[in-house]
Protein backbone atom coordinates (compact mmCIF):
# COMPACT_ATOMS: atom_id res chain seq x y z
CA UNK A 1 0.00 0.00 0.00
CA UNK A 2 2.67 2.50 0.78
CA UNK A 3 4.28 1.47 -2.22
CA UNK A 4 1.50 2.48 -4.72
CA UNK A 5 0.86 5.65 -2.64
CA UNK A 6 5.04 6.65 -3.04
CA UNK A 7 4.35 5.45 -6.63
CA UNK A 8 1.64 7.79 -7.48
CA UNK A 9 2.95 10.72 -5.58
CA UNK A 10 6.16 9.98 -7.22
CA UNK A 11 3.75 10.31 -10.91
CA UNK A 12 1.93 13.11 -9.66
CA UNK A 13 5.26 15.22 -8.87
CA UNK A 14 6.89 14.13 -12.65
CA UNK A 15 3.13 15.64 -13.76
CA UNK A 16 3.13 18.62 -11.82
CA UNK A 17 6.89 19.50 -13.37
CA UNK A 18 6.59 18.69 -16.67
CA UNK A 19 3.96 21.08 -16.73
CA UNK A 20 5.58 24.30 -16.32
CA UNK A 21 8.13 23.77 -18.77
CA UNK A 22 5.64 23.34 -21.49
CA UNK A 23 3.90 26.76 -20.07
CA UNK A 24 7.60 28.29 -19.99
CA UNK A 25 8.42 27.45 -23.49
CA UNK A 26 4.70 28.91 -24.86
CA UNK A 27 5.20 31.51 -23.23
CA UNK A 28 8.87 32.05 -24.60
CA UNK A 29 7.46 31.03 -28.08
CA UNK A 30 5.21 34.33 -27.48
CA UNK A 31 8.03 36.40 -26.26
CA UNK A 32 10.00 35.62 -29.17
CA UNK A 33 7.23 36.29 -31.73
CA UNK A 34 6.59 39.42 -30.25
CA UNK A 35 10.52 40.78 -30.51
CA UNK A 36 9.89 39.10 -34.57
CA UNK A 37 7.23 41.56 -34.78
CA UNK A 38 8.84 44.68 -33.08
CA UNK A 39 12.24 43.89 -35.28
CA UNK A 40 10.14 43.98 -38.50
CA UNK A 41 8.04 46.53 -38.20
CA UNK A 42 10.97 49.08 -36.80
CA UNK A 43 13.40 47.32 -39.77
CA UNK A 44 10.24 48.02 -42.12
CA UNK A 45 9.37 51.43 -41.07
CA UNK A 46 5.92 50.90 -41.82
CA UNK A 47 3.34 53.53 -41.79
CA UNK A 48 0.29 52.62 -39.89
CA UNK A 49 -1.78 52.00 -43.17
CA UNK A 50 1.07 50.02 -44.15
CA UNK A 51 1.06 47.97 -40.90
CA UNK A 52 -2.77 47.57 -41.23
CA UNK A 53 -2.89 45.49 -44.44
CA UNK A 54 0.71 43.97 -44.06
CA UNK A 55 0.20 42.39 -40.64
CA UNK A 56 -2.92 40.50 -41.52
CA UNK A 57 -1.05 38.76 -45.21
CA UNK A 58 2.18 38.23 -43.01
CA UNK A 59 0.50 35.95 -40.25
CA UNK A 60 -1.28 34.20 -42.46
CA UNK A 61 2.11 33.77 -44.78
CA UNK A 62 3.71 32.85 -41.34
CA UNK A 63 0.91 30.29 -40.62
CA UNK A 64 0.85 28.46 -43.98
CA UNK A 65 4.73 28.32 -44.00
CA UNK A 66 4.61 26.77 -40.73
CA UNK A 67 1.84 24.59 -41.02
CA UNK A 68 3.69 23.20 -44.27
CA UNK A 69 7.09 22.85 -42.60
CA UNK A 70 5.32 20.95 -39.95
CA UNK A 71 3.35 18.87 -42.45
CA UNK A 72 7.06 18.24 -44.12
CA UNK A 73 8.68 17.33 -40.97
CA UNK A 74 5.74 14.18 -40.38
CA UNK A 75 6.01 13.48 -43.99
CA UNK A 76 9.62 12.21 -43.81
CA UNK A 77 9.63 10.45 -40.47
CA UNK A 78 9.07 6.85 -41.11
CA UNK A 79 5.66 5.39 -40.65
CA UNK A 80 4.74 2.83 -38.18
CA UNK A 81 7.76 2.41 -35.83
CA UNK A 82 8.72 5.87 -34.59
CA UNK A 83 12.10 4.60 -33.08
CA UNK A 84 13.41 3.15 -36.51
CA UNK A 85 16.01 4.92 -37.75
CA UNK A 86 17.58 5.85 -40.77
CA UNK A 87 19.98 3.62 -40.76
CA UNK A 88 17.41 0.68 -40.83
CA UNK A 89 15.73 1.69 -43.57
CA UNK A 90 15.35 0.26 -46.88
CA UNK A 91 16.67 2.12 -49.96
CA UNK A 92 12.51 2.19 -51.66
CA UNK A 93 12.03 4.07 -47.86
CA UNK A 94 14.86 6.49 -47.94
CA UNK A 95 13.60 7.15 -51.84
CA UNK A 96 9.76 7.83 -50.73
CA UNK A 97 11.29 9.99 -47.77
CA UNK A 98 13.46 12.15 -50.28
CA UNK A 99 10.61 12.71 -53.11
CA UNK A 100 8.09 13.51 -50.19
CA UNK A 101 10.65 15.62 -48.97
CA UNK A 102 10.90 17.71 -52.86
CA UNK A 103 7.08 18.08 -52.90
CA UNK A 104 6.67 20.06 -49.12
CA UNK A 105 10.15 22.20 -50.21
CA UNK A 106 8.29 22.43 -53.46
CA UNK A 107 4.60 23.47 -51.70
CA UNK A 108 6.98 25.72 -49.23
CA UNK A 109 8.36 27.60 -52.49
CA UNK A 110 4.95 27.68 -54.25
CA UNK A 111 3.31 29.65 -50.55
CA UNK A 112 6.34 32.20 -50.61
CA UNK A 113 5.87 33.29 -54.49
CA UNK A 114 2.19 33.81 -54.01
CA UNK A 115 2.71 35.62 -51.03
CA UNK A 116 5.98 37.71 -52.67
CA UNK A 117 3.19 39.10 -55.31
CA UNK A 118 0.49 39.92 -52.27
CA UNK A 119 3.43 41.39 -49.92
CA UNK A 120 4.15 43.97 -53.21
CA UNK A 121 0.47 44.79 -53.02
CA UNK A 122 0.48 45.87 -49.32
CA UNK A 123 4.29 47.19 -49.64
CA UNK A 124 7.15 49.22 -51.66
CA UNK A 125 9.28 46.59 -53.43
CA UNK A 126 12.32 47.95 -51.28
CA UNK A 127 10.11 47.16 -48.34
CA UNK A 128 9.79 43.64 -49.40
CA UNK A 129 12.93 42.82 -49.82
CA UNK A 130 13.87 44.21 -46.26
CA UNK A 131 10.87 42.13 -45.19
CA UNK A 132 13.53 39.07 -45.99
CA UNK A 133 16.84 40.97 -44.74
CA UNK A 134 14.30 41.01 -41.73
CA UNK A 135 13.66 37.58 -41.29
CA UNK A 136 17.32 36.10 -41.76
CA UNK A 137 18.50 38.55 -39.56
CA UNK A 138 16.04 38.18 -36.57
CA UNK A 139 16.58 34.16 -37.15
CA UNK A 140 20.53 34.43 -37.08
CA UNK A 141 20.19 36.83 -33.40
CA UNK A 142 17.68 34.56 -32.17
CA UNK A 143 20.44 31.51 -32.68
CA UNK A 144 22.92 33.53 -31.32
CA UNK A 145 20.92 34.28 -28.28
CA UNK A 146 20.39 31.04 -27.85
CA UNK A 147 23.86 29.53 -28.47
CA UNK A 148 24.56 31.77 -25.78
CA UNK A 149 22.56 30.77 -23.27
CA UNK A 150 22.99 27.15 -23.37
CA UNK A 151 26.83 27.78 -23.10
């Protein structure tokens, strides 16, 4: 009897903090969306008609891209046994991966040309193109940042 009751507190504590860390890592997933949006609209220098109709086509640009990437990341796992690795795959495997792999890069591309023609509606060319600068920029300081801190 004490056993199972040291057994379930025991699961009840791994519960309790497990869950924080999740909460701690949406909320940093927030924090660092929100410093993406202040470093793009201050690299942009948007006006506030600008930021009106850009805003709305970028998040749902940045919601399709990321909904594909994710749908490309299950797409090349193997199926079935999650623990298999690559190593123990057949060659006709590896293949499927790879070509499954070209079509979401491909889809990926297709989302950022039609959204390259709607960003030039909403924005000056230049704009656009320091849209990108943006992007690669904010990515390379957030790996820095974090390079940092797990040093």
């Amino acid at each position: 009897m004490k056993t199972r009751i040291l057994t379930i507190a025991l699961l009840l504590s791994v519960v309790a903090w497990a869950q924080p860390d999740r909460e701690r890592m949406r909320m940093n997933m927030e924090k660092v969306e929100a410093k993406k949006i202040a470093y793009i609209t201050d690299r942009l220098d948007l006006s506030p008609k600008q930021a009106q109709t850009f805003w709305p086509v970028y998040n749902e640009y940045n919601d399709k891209v990321n909904a594909a990437r994710k749908e490309q990341l299950e797409s090349i796992r193997p199926k079935g046994d999650e623990k298999k690795r690559f190593e123990d795959l057949r060659d006709k495997e590896i293949d499927e991966m790879m070509q499954m792999r070209f079509k979401m890069e491909r889809k990926e591309l297709d989302l950022k040309m039609e959204y390259h023609e709607r960003f030039k509606d909403v924005l000056e060319i230049r704009q656009v193109a320091e849209l990108y600068r943006a992007e690669h920029e904010f990515k390379r300081v957030l790996f820095k940042t974090m390079r940092g801190e797990h040093r």
